[in-house]
Protein backbone atom coordinates (compact mmCIF):
# COMPACT_ATOMS: atom_id res chain seq x y z
CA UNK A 1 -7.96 30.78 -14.23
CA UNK A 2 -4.34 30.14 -13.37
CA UNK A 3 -4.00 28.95 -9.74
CA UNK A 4 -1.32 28.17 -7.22
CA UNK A 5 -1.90 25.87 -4.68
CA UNK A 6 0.52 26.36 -1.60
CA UNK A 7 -0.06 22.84 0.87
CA UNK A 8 2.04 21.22 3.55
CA UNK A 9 2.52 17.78 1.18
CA UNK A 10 6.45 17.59 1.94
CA UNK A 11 6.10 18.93 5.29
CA UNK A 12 4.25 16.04 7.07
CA UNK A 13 4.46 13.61 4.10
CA UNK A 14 1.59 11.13 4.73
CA UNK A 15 -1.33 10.06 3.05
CA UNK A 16 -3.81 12.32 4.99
CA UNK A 17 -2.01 15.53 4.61
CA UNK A 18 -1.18 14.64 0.93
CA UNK A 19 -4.94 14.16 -0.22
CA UNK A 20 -5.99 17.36 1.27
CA UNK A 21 -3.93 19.34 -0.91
CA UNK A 22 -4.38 17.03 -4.17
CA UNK A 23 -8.71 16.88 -3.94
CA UNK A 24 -7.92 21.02 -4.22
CA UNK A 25 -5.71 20.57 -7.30
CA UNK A 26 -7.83 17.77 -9.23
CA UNK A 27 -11.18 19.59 -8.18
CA UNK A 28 -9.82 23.26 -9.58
CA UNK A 29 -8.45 20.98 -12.90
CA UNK A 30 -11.97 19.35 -13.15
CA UNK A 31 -13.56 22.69 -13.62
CA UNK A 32 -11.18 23.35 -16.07
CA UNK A 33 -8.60 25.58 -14.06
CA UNK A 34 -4.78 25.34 -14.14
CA UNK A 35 -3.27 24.52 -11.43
CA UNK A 36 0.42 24.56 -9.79
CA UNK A 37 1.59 23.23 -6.32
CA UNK A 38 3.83 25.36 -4.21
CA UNK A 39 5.81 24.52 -0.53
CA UNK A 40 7.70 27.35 1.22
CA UNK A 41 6.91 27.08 4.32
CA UNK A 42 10.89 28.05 5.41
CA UNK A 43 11.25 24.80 7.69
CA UNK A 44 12.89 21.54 7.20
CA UNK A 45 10.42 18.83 6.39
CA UNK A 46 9.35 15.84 8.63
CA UNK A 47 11.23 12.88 7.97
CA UNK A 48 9.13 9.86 8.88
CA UNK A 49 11.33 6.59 8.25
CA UNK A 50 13.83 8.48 10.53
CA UNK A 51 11.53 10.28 12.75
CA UNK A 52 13.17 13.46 12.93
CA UNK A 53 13.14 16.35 11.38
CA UNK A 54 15.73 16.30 8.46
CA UNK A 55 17.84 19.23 6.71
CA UNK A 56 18.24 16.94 3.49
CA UNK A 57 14.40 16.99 1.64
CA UNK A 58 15.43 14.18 -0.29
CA UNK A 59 12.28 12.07 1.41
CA UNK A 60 9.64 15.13 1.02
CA UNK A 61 10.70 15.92 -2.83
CA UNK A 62 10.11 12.01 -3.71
CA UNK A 63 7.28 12.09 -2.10
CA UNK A 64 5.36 15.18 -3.36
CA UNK A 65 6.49 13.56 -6.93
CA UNK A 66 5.43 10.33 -6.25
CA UNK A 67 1.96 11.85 -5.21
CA UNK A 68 1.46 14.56 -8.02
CA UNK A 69 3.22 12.92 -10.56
CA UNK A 70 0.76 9.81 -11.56
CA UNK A 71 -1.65 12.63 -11.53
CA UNK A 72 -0.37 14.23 -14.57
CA UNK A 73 1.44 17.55 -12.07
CA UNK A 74 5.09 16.07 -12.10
CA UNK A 75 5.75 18.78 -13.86
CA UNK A 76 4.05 21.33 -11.77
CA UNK A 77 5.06 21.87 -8.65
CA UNK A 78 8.13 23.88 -6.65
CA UNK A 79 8.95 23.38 -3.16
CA UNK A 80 11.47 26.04 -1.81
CA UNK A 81 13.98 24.33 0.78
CA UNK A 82 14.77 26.12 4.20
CA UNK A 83 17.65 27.54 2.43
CA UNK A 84 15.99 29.36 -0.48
CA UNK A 85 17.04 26.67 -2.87
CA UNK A 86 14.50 26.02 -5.47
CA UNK A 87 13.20 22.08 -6.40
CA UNK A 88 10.76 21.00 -8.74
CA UNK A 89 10.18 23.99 -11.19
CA UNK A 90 13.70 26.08 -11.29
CA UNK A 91 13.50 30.11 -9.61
CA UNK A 92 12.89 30.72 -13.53
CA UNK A 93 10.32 29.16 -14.32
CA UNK A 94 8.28 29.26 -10.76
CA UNK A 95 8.62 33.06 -11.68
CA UNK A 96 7.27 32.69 -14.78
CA UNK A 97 4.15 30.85 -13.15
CA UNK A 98 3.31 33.63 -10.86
CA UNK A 99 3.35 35.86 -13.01
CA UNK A 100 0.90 34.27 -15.09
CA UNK A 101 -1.38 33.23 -12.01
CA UNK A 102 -4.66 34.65 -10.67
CA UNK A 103 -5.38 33.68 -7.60
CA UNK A 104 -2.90 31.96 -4.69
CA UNK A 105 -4.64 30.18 -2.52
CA UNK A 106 -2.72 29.61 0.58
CA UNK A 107 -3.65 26.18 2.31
CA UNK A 108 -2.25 25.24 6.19
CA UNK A 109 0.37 27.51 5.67
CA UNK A 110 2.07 26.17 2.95
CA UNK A 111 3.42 29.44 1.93
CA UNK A 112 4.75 31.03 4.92
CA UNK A 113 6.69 34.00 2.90
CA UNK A 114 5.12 37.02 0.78
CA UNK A 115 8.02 36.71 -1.66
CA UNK A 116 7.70 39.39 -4.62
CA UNK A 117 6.12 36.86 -6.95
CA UNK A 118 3.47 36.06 -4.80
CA UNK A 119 3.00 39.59 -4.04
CA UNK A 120 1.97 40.09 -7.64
CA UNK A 121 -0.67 37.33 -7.99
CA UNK A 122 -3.86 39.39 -8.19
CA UNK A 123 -5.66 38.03 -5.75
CA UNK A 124 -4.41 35.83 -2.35
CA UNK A 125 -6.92 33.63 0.09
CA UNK A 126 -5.73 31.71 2.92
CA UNK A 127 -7.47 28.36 4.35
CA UNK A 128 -7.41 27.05 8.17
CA UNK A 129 -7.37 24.04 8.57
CA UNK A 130 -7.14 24.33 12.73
CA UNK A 131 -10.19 26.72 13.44
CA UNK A 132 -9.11 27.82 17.22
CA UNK A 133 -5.76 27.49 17.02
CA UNK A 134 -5.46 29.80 14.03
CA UNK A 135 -7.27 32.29 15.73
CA UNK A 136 -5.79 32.23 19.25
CA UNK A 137 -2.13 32.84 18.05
CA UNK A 138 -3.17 35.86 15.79
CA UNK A 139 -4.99 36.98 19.06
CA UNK A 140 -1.87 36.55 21.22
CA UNK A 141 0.63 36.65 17.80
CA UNK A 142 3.31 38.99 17.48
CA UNK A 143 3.23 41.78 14.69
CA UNK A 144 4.85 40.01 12.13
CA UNK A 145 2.21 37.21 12.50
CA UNK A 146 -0.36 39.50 12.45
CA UNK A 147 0.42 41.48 9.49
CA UNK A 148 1.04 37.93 7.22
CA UNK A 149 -2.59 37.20 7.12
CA UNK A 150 -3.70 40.65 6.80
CA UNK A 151 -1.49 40.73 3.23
CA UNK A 152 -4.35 37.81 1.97
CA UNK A 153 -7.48 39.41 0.45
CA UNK A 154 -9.37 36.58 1.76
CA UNK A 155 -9.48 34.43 4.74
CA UNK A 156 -11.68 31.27 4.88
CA UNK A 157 -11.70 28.24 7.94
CA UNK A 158 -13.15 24.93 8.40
CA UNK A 159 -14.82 26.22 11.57
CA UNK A 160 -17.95 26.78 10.83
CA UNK A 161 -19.00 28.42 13.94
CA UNK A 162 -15.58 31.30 13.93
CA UNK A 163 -17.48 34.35 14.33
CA UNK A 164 -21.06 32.67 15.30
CA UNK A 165 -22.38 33.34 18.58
CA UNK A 166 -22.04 30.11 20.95
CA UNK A 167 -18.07 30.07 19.54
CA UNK A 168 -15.64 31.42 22.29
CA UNK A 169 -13.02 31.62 19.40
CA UNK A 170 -11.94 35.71 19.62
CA UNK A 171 -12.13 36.98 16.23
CA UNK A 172 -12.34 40.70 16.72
CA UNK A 173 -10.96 42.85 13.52
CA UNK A 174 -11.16 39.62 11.09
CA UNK A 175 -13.50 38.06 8.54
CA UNK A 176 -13.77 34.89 8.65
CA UNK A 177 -15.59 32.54 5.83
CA UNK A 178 -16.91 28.96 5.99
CA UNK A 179 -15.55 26.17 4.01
CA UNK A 180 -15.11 22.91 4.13
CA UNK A 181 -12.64 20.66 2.74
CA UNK A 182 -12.84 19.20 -0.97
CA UNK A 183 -13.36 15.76 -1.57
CA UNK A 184 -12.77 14.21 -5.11
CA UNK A 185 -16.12 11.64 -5.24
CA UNK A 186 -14.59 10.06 -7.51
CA UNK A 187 -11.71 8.99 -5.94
CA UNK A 188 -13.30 7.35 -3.08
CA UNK A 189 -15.31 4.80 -4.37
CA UNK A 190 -16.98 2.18 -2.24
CA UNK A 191 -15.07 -0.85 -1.93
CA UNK A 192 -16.98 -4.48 -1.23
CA UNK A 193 -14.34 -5.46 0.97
CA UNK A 194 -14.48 -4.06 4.84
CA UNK A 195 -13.20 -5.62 8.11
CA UNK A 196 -14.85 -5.33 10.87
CA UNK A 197 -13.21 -2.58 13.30
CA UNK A 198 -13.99 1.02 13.72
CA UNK A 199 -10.79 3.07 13.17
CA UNK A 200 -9.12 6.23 12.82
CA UNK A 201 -5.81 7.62 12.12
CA UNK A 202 -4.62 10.75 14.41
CA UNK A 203 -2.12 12.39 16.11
CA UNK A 204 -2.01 11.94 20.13
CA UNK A 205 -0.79 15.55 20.30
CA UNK A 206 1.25 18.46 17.62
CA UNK A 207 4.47 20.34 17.65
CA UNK A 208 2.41 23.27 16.13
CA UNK A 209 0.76 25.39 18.47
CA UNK A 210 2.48 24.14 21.47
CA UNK A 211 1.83 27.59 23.54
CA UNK A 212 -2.24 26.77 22.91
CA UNK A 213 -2.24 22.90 23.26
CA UNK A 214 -6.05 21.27 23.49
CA UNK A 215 -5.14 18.05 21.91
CA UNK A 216 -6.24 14.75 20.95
CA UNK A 217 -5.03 13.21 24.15
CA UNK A 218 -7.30 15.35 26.80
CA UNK A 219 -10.18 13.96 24.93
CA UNK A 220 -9.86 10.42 24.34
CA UNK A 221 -8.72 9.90 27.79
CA UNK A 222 -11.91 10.81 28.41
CA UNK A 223 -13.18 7.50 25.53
CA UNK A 224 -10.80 4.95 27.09
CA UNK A 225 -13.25 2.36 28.59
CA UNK A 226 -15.12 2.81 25.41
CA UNK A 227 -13.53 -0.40 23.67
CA UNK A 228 -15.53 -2.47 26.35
CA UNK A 229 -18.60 -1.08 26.15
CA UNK A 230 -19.23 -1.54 22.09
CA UNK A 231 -19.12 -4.70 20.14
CA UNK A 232 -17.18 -3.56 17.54
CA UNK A 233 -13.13 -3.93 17.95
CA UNK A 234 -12.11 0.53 18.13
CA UNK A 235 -8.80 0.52 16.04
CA UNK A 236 -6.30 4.06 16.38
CA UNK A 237 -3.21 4.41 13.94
CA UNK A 238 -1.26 6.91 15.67
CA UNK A 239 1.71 8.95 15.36
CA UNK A 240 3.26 11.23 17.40
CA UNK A 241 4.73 10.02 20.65
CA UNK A 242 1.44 7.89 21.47
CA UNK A 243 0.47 6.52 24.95
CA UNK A 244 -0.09 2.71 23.17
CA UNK A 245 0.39 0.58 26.81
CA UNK A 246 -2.27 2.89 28.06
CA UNK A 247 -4.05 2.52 25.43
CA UNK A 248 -4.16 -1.17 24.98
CA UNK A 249 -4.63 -2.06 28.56
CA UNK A 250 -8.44 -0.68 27.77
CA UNK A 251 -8.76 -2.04 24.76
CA UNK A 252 -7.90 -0.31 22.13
CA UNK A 253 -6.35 -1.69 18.80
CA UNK A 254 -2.95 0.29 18.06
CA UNK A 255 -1.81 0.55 14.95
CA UNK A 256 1.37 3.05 13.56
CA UNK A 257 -0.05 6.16 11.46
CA UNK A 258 2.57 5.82 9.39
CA UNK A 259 2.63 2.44 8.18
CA UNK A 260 -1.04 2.87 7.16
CA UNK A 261 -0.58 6.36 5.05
CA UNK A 262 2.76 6.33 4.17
CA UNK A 263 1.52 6.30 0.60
CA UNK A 264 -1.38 7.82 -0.87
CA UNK A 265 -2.94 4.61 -1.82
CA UNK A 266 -2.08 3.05 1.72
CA UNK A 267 -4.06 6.02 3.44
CA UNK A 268 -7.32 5.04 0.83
CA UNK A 269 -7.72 1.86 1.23
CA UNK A 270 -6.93 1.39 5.25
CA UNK A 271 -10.44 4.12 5.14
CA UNK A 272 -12.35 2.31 2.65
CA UNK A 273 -11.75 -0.84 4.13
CA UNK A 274 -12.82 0.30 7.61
CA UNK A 275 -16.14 -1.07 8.85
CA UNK A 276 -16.61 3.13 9.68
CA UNK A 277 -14.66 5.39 11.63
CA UNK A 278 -14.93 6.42 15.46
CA UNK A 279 -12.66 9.46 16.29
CA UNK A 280 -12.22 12.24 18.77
CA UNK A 281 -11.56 15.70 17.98
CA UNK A 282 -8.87 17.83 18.88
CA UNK A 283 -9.82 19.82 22.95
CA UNK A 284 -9.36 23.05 21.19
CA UNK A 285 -11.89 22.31 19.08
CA UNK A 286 -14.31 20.71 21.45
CA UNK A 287 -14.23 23.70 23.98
CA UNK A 288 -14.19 26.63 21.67
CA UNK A 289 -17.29 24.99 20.18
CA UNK A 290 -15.85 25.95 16.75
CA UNK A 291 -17.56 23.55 14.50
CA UNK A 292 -14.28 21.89 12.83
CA UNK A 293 -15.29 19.09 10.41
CA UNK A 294 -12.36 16.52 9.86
CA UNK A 295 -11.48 16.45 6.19
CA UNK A 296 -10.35 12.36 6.90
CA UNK A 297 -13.72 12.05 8.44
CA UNK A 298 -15.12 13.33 5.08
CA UNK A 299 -13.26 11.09 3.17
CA UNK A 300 -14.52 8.28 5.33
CA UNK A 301 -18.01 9.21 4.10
CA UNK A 302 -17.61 9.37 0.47
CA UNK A 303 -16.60 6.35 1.28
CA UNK A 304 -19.65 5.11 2.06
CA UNK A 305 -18.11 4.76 5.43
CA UNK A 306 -20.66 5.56 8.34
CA UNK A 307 -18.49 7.88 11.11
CA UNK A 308 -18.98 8.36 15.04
CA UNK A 309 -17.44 11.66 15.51
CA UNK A 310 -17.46 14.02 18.65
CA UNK A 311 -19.36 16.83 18.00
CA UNK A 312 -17.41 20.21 18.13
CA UNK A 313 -20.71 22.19 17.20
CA UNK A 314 -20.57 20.96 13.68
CA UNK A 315 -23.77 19.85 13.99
CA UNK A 316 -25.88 23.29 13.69
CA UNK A 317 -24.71 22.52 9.92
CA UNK A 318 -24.77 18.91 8.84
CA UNK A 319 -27.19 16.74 8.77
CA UNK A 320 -26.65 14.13 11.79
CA UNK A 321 -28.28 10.95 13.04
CA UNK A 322 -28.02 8.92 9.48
CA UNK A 323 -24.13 8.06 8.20
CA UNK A 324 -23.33 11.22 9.71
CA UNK A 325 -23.73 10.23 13.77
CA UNK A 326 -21.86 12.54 16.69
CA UNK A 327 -21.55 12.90 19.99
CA UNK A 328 -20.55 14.75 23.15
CA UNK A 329 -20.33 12.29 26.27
CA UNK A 330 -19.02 8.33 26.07
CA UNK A 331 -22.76 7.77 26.63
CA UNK A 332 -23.72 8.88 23.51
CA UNK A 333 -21.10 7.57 22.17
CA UNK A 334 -21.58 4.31 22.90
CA UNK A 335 -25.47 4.96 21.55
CA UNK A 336 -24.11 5.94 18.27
CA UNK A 337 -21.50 3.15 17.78
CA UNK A 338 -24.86 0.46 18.74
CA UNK A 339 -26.66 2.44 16.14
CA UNK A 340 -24.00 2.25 13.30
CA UNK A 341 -23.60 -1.76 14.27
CA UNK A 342 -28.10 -2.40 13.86
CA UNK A 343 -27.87 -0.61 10.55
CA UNK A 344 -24.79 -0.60 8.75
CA UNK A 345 -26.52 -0.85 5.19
CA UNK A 346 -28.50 2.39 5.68
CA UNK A 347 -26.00 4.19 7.63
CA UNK A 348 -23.42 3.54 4.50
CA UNK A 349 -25.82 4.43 1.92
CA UNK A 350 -26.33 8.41 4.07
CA UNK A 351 -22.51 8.74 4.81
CA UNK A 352 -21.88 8.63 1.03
CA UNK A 353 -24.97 11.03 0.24
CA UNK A 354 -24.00 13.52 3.18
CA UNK A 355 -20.73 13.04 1.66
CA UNK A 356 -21.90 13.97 -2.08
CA UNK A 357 -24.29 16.81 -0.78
CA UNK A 358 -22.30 19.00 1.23
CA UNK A 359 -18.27 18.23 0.69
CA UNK A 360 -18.25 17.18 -3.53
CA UNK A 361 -15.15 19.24 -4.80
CA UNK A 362 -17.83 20.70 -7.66
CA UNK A 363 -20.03 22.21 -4.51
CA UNK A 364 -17.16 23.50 -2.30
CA UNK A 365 -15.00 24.78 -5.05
CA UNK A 366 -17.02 26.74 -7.67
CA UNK A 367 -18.34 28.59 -3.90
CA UNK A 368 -14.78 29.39 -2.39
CA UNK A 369 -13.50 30.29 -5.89
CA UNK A 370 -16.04 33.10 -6.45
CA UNK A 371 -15.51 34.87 -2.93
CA UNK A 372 -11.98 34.23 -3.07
CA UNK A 373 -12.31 36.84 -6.54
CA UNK A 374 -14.82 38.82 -4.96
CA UNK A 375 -14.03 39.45 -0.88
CA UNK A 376 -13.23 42.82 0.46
CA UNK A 377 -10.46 42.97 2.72
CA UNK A 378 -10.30 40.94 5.38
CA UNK A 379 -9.54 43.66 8.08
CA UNK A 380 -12.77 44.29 9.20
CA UNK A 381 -15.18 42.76 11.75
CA UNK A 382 -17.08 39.73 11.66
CA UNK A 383 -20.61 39.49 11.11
CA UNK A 384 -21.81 37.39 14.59
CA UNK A 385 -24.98 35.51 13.60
């Protein structure tokens, strides 16, 4: 098949963002699918060397080159400015691909418009990335908001509980599919080297959403005396307006996100030379009980990266306890994190078999492709189960 990808690379250009969108394209190329990257997401892109948001996307076109390009897709992608000017591929020629694609999968909102050409692609899916959020503003969402995810045929989430009973997430009138992320095995090969610190790399709080909120914050407030209680040094590389004093008068390591995933390759190798990761989850998330799975925690465990994660009901359908270890309260926590530390050998060896088993680009992918092609629409209830 001929597939556009539409991803948030240029938006928030770092490392994190970046792979997300790339383990789609090289996993769709691996089983022999062409593939295209789009960006029209009708905003100005974040500039992060001058920490605003900028009208010129000098930064974000260099960097969606710089990150497709080695990749053998420097010739395959289009971002469409806030203007309506075309980069990349010319209007021509992006018209050309659309018209020759069959299915556009839409990924965080990277395509924010139903231009014509779009329009015409046979068949349309759109992927959430923020299970909760996504939800809760077409619940509360104007009509306009409303009626832009009703135009996809399909509609798939990383939440694996949206729709289940136990998930407070209103989904009335929509059906929602599981996924989870991608991950290219291949790409995240074990390294020998490792220092010894538990980190993460996160946002404190968003812009997006800012009517919902639930962030990062509420919940490792919650974590701060944790550095004291665990032998191993907790490291956070954080962007977004971070409370670092706060942080570091209870211990906690600080580093800037930026500076540690400003590149693709930077991003890789701060994870795979991480002793594992410990991370909080987003409130939203948490509360709602909507069974998010980080797709930077799954790249920690292919990896062969053991991960302390807080459990946002993910755990109905993963295998915990081995690589994989979660928690709820600061107690557990702190049980999971003395766990990883007695055993690191056998907790490394599960994190890249959970890894393999349940996020490999050749499971996910060949699965989301064939109800992408086959879904009826998506205006209809959800099953509860």
């Amino acid at each position: 098949m001929n597939i556009v990808l539409a991803g948030i690379i240029g938006r928030y250009p770092y490392g994190g963002v970046a792979w997300c969108a790339l383990m789609y394209l090289l996993g769709l190329r691996r089983l022999g699918h062409r593939v295209w990257y789009l960006e029209d997401t009708g905003e100005c892109n974040y500039d992060p060397v001058a920490q605003t948001m900028a009208t010129d996307p000098a930064y974000a076109l260099r960097f969606i080159d710089d990150c497709l390009r080695p990749h053998g897709l420097g010739d395959a992608w289009c971002y469409i400015d806030y203007t309506g000017k075309y980069h990349g591929q010319s209007r021509r020629q992006w018209l050309d691909v659309c018209a020759d694609a069959d299915l556009f999968l839409n990924l965080s909102g990277g395509g924010w418009f139903w231009r014509d050409e779009y329009a015409g692609i046979p068949r349309s899916a759109f992927i959430d990335s923020d299970p909760g959020f996504t939800q809760l503003a077409i619940h509360k969402g104007p009509e306009w908001y409303v009626n832009f995810f009703r135009r996809h045929d399909a509609l798939f989430t990383f939440g694996s509980n949206i729709g289940r009973r136990g998930c407070d997430v209103p989904v009335a009138g929509w059906s929602w599919q599981h996924t989870w992320q991608p991950v290219l095995m291949e790409a995240w090969r074990p390294l020998e080297e490792k220092r010894q610190t538990l980190t993460t790399i996160m946002s404190w709080v968003i812009d997006s959403f800012a009517d919902i909120g639930g962030n990062k914050d509420r919940e490792l407030q919650r974590m701060l005396d944790l550095p004291a209680r665990v032998a191993a040094p907790l490291e956070l590389s954080l962007s977004s307006r971070p409370a670092r004093e706060l942080l570091r008068r209870h211990g906690w390591r600080c580093q800037d996100a930026f500076a540690v995933s400003n590149t693709l390759e930077r991003y890789r190798d701060y994870i795979r030379t991480s002793l594992g990761e410990f991370s909080v989850a987003k409130h939203t998330y948490v509360q709602t009980n909507s069974g998010w799975f980080s797709d930077r925690t799954e790249c920690y465990l292919a990896a062969a990266r053991p991960v302390v994660v807080q459990d946002t009901g993910f755990s109905r359908h993963l295998p915990v306890g081995n690589g994989l270890l979660c928690y709820r309260t600061p107690d557990e926590a702190v049980a999971a994190i003395e766990s990883l530390l007695a055993d690191w050998d056998r907790h490394s060896r599960a994190a890249r078999e959970v890894a393999a088993a349940h996020f490999d680009s050749d499971v996910i992918l060949p699965r989301l492709l064939d109800r992408a092609m086959t879904a009826p629409t998506p205006a209809v209830t959800a099953e509860v189960s």
